[in-house]
Protein backbone atom coordinates (compact mmCIF):
# COMPACT_ATOMS: atom_id res chain seq x y z
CA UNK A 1 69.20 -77.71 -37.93
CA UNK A 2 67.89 -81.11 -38.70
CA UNK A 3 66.90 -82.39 -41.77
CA UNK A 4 63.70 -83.13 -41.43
CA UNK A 5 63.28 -79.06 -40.52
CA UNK A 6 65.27 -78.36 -43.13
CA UNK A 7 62.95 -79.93 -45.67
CA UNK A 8 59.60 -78.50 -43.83
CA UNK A 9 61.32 -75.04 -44.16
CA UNK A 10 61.84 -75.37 -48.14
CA UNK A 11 58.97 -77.39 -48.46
CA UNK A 12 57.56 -75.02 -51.36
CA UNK A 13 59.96 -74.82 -53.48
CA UNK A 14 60.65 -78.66 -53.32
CA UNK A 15 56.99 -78.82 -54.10
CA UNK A 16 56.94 -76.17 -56.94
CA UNK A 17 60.12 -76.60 -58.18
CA UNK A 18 60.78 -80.37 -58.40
CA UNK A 19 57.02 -81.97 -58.68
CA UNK A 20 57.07 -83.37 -55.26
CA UNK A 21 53.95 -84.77 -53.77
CA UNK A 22 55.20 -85.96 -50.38
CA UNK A 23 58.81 -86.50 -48.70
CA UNK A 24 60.09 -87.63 -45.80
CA UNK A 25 63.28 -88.50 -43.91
CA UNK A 26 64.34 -92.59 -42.90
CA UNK A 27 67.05 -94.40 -41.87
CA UNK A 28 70.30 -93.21 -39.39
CA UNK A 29 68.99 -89.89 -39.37
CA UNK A 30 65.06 -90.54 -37.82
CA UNK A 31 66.67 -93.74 -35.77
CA UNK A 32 68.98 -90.66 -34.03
CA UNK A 33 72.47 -93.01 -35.37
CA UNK A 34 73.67 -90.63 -38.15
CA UNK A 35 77.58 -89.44 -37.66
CA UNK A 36 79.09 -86.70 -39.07
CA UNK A 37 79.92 -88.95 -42.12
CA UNK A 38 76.32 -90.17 -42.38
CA UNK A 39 74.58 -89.52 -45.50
CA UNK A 40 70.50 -88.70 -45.23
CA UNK A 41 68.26 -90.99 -46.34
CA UNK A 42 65.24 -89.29 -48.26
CA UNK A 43 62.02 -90.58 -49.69
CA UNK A 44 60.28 -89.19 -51.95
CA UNK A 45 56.86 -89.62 -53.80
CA UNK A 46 56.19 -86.94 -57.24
CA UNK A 47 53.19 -86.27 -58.49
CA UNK A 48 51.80 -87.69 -61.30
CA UNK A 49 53.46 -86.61 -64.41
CA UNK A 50 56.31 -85.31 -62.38
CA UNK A 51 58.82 -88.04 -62.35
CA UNK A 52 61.49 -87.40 -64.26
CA UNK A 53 64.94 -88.09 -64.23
CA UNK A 54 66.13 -84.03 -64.45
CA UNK A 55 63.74 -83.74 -61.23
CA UNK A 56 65.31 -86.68 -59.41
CA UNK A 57 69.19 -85.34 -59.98
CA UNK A 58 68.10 -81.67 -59.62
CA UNK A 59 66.15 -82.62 -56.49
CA UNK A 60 69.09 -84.99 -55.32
CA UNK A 61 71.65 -82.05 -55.49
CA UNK A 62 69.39 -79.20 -54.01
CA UNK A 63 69.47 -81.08 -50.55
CA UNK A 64 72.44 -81.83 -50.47
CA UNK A 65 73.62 -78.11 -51.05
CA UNK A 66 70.82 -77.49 -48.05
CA UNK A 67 71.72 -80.04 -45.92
CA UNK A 68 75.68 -79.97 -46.20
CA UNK A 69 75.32 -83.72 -46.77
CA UNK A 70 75.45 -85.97 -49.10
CA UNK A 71 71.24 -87.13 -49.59
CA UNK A 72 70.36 -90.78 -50.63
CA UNK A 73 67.58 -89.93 -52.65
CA UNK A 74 65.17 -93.00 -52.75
CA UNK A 75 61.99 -92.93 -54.82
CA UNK A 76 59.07 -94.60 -52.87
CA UNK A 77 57.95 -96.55 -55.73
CA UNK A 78 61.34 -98.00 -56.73
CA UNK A 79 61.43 -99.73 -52.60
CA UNK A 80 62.60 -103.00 -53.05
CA UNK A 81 60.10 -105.55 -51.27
CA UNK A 82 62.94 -107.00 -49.18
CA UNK A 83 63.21 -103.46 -47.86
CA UNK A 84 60.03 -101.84 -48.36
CA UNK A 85 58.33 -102.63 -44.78
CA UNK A 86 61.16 -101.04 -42.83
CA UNK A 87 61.28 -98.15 -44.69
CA UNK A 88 57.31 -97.42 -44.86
CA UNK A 89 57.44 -97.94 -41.02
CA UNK A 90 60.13 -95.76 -40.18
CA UNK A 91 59.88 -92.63 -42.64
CA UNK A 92 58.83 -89.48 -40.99
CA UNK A 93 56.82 -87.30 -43.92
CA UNK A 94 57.68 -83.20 -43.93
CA UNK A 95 54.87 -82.95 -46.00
CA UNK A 96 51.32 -85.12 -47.15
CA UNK A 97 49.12 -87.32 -46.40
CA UNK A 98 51.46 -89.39 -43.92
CA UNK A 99 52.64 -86.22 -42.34
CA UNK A 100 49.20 -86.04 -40.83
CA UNK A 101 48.22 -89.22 -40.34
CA UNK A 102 51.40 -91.09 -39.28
CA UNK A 103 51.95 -93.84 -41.39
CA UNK A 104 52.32 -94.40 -44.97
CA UNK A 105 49.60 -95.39 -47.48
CA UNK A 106 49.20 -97.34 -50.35
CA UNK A 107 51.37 -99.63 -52.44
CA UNK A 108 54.08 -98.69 -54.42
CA UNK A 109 54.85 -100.14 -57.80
CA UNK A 110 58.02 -100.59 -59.70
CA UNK A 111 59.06 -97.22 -60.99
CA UNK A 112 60.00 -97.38 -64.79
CA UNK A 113 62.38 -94.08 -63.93
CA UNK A 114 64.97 -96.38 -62.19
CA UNK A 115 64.36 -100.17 -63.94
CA UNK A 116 67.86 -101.79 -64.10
CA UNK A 117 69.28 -99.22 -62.20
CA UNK A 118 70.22 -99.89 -58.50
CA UNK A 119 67.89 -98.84 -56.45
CA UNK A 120 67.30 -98.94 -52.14
């Protein structure tokens, strides 16, 4: 099964359990070049008051016991500008506003979770 199913299918308790507000999948995965050794690239949005770092590690390691995979776990507002456009145009959303609509909305701002940290 895909990821992107995968995600959709467990999409309540990664809502419940972890804070999320929307996720989506990006990179090898949605351009159809992942390998077997391919890790998937996830982005993810929490809602407000949500973002902590015991939700990003405990989110992080819940896919990738799901998926099989390792999981690249990016969060939206910590999208480097150099990288940010190709990201934003390629994510496909499981879940949220984009999900519906198609594209992704807003800006994102620096995320104080992940300053000085290495980031996508």
């Amino acid at each position: 099964m895909d990821a992107l199913a995968l995600i959709r299918q467990n999409l309540s308790i990664i809502r419940e359990r972890y804070g999320v507000a929307r996720i989506g999948v990006f990179g090898s995965v949605v351009r159809g070049e992942a390998t077997p050794a391919s890790d998937i690239d996830v982005l993810v949005e929490f809602r407000e008051g949500e973002e902590t770092f015991d939700h990003l590690m405990d989110l992080t390691f819940y896919l990738e016991d799901l998926m099989g995979r390792p999981v690249d776990l990016v969060i939206a507002d910590t999208l480097k500008p150099r990288v940010r456009g190709t990201v934003l145009a390629e994510v496909v959303y499981a879940w949220g506003p984009a999900a519906l609509s198609g594209g992704h909305q807003g800006r994102h701002r620096r995320h104080p979770l992940l300053c000085g940290g290495t980031v996508v």
